[in-house]
N, C-alpha and C. Protein backbone atom coordinates (compact mmCIF):
# COMPACT_ATOMS: atom_id res chain seq x y z
N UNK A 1 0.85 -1.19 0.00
CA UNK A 1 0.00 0.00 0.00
C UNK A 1 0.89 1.25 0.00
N UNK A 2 0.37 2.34 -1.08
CA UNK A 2 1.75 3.25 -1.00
C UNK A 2 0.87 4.59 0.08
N UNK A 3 2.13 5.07 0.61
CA UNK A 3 2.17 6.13 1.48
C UNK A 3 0.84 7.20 1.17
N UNK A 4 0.20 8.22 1.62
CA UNK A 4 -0.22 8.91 1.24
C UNK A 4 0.45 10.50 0.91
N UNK A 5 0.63 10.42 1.57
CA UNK A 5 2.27 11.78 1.89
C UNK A 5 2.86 11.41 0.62
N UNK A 6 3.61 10.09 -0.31
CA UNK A 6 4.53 10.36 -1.23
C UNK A 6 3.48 9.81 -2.24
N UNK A 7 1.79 9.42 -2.34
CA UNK A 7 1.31 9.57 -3.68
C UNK A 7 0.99 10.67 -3.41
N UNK A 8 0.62 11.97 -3.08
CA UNK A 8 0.68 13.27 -3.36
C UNK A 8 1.53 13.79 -4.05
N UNK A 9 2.98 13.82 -3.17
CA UNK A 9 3.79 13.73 -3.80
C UNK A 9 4.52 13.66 -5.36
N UNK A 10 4.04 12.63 -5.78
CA UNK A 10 4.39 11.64 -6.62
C UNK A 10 3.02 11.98 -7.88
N UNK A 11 2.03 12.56 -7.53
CA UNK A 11 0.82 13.14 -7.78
C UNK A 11 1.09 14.03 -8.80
N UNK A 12 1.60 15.31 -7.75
CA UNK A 12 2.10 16.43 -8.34
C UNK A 12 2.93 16.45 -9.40
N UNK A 13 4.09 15.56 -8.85
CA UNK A 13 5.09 16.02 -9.99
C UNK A 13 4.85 14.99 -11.40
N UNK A 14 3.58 14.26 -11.48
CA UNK A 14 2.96 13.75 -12.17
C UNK A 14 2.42 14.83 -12.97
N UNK A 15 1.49 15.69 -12.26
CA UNK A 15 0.70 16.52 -13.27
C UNK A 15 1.95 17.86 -13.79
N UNK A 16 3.21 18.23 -13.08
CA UNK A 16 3.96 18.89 -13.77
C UNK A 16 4.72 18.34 -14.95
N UNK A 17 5.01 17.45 -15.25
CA UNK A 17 5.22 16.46 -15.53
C UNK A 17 4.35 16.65 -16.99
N UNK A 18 3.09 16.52 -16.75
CA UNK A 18 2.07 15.97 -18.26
C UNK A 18 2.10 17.83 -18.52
N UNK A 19 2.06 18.89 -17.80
CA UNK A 19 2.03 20.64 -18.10
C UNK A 19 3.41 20.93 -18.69
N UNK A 20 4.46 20.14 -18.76
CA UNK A 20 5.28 20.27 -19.55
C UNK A 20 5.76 19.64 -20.55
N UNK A 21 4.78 18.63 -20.50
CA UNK A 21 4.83 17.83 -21.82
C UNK A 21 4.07 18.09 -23.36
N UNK A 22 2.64 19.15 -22.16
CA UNK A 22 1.69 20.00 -23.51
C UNK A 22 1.78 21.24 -23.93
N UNK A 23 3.27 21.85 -22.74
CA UNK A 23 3.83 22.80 -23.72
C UNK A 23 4.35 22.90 -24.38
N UNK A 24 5.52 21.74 -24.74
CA UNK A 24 5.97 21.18 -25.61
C UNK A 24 5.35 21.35 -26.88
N UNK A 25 4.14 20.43 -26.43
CA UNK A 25 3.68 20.09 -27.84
C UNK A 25 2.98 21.60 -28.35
N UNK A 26 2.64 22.25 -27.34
CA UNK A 26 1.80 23.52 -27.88
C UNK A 26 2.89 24.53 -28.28
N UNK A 27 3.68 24.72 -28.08
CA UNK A 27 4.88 25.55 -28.72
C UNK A 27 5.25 24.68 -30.33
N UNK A 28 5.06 23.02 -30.48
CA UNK A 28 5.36 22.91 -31.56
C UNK A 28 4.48 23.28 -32.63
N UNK A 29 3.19 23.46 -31.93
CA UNK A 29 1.57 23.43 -32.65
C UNK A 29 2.06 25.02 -33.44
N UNK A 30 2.29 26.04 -32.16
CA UNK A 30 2.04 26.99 -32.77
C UNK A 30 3.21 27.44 -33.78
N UNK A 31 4.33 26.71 -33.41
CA UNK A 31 5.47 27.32 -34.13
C UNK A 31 5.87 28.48 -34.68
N UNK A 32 5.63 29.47 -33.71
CA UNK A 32 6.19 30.83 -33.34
C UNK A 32 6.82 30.81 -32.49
N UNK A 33 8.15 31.80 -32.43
CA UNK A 33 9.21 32.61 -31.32
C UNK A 33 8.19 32.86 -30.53
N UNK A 34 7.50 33.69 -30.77
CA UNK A 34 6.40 35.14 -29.41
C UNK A 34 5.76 33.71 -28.73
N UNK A 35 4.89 33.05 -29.33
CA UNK A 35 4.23 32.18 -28.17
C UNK A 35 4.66 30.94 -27.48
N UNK A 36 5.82 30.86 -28.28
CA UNK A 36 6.86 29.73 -27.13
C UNK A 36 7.23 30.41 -26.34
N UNK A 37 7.71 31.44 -26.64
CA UNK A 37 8.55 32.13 -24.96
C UNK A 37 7.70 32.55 -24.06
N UNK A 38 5.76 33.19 -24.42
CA UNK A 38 5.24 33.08 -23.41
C UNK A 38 4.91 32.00 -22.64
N UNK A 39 4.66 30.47 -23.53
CA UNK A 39 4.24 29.15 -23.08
C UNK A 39 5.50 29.24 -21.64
N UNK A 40 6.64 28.87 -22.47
CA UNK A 40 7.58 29.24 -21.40
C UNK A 40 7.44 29.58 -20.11
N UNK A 41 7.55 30.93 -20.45
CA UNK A 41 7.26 32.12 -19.11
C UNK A 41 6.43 31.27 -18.19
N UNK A 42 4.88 31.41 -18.78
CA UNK A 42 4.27 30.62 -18.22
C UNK A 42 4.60 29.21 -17.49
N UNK A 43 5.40 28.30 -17.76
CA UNK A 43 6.00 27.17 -17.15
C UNK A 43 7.05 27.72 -16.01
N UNK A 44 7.56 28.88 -16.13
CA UNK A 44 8.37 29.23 -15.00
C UNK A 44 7.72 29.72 -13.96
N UNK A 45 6.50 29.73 -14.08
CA UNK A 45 5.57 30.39 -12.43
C UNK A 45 5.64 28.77 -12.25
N UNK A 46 5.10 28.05 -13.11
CA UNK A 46 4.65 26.70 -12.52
C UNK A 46 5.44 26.08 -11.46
N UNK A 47 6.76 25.64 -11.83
CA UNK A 47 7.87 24.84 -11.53
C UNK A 47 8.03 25.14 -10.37
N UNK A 48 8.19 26.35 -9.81
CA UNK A 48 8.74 27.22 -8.20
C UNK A 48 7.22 26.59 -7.43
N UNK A 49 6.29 26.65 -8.23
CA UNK A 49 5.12 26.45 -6.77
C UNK A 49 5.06 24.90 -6.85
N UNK A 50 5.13 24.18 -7.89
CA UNK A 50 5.47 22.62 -7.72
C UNK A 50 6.27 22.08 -6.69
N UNK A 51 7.76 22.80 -6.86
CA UNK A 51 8.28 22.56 -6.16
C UNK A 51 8.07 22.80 -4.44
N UNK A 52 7.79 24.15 -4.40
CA UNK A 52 7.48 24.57 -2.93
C UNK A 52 5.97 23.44 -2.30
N UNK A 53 5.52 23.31 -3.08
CA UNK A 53 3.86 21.85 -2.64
C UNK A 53 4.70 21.00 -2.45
N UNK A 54 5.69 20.31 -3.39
CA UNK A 54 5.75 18.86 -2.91
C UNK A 54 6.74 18.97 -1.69
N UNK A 55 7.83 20.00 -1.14
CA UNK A 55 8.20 19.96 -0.06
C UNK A 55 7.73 20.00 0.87
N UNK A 56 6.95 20.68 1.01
CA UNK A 56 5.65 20.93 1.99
C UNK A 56 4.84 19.96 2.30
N UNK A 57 4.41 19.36 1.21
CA UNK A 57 4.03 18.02 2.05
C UNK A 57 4.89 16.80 2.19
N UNK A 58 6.18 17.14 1.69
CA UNK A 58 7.18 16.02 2.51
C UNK A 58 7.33 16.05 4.04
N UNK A 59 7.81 17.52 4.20
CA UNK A 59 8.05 18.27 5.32
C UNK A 59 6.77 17.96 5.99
N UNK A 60 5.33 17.80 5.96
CA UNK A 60 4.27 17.66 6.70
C UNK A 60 4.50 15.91 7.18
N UNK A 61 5.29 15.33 6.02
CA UNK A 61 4.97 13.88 6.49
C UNK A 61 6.37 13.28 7.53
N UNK A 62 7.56 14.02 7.71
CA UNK A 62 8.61 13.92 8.20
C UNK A 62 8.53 14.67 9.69
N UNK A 63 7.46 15.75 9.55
CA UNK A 63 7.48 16.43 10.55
C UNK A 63 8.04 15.67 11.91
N UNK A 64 6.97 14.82 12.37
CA UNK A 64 6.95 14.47 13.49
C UNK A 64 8.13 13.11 13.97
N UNK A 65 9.29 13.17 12.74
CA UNK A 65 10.37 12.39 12.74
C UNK A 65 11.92 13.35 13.01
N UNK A 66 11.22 14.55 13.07
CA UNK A 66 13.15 15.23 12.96
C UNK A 66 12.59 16.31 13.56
N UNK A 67 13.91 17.13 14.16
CA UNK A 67 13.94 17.87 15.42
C UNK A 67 13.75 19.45 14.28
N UNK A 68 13.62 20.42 15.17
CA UNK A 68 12.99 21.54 15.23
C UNK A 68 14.19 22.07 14.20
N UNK A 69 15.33 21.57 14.80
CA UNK A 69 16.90 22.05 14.23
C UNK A 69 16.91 21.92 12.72
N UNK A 70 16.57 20.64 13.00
CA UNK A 70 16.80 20.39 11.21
C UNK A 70 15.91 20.83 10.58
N UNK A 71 14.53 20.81 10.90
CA UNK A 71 13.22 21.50 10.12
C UNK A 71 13.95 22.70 9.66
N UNK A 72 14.69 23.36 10.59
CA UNK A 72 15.08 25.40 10.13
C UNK A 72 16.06 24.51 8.69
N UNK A 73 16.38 23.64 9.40
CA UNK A 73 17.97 23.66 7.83
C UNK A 73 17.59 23.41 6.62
N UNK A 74 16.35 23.06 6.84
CA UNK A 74 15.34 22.63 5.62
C UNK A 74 15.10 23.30 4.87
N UNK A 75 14.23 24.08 6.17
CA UNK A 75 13.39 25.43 5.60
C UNK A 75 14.87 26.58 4.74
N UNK A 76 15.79 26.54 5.75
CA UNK A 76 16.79 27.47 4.92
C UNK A 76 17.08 26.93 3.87
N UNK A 77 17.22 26.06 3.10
CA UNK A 77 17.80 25.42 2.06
C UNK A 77 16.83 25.84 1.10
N UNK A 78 15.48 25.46 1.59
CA UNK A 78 14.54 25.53 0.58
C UNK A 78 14.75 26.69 0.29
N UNK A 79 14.61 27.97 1.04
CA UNK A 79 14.66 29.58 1.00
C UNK A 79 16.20 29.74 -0.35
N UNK A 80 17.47 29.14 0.27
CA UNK A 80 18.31 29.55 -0.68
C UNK A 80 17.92 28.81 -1.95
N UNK A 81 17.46 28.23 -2.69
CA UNK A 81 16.68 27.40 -3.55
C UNK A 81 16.21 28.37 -4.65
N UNK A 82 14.59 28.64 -3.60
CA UNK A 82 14.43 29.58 -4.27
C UNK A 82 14.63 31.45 -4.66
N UNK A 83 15.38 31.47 -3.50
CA UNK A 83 16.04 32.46 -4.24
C UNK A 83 17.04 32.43 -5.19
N UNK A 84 18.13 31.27 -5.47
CA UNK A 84 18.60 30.85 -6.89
C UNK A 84 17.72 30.86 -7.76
N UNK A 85 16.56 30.45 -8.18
CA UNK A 85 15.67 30.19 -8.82
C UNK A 85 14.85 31.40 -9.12
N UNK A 86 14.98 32.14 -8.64
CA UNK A 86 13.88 33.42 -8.62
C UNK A 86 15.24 34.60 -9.29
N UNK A 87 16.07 34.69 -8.28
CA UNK A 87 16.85 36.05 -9.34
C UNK A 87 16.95 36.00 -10.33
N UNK A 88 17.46 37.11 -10.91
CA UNK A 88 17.91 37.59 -12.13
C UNK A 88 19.45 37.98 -12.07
């Protein structure tokens, strides 16, 4: 029987997963510069909140296995993450 915590998980990065597979194809559909790079764009909001869900509910399912300490080292990691991910 699988976990519920990692088919969520496993859920998500399922459906990011098939949202970048139909932009793909929809950037080949339209085969224009201008609306691939918005498809794009658009895939770059996606990815950061994908990511931030499925930690979050890792972190919900680990919670009550690891100390307060390590939760912060987590949480900081995640933070430097996405701030790699977010600048310019």
């Amino acid at each position: 029987m699988l976990d519920k915590i990692v088919l969520s998980m496993a859920t998500l990065r399922i459906i990011s997963g098939s949202l970048e597979l139909c932009a793909a194809l929809l950037m080949l559909r339209f085969n224009e510069v201008n609306k691939a790079l918005l498809i794009n764009s658009s895939l770059a909001l996606v990815g950061p909140l994908i990511l931030i869900s499925t930690t979050a509910i890792g972190l919900v399912g680990v919670a009550d296995k690891i100390s307060y300490g390590k939760m912060l080292w987590i949480t900081a990691g995640i933070a430097c993450l996405m701030i790699g991910i977010l600048k310019k």
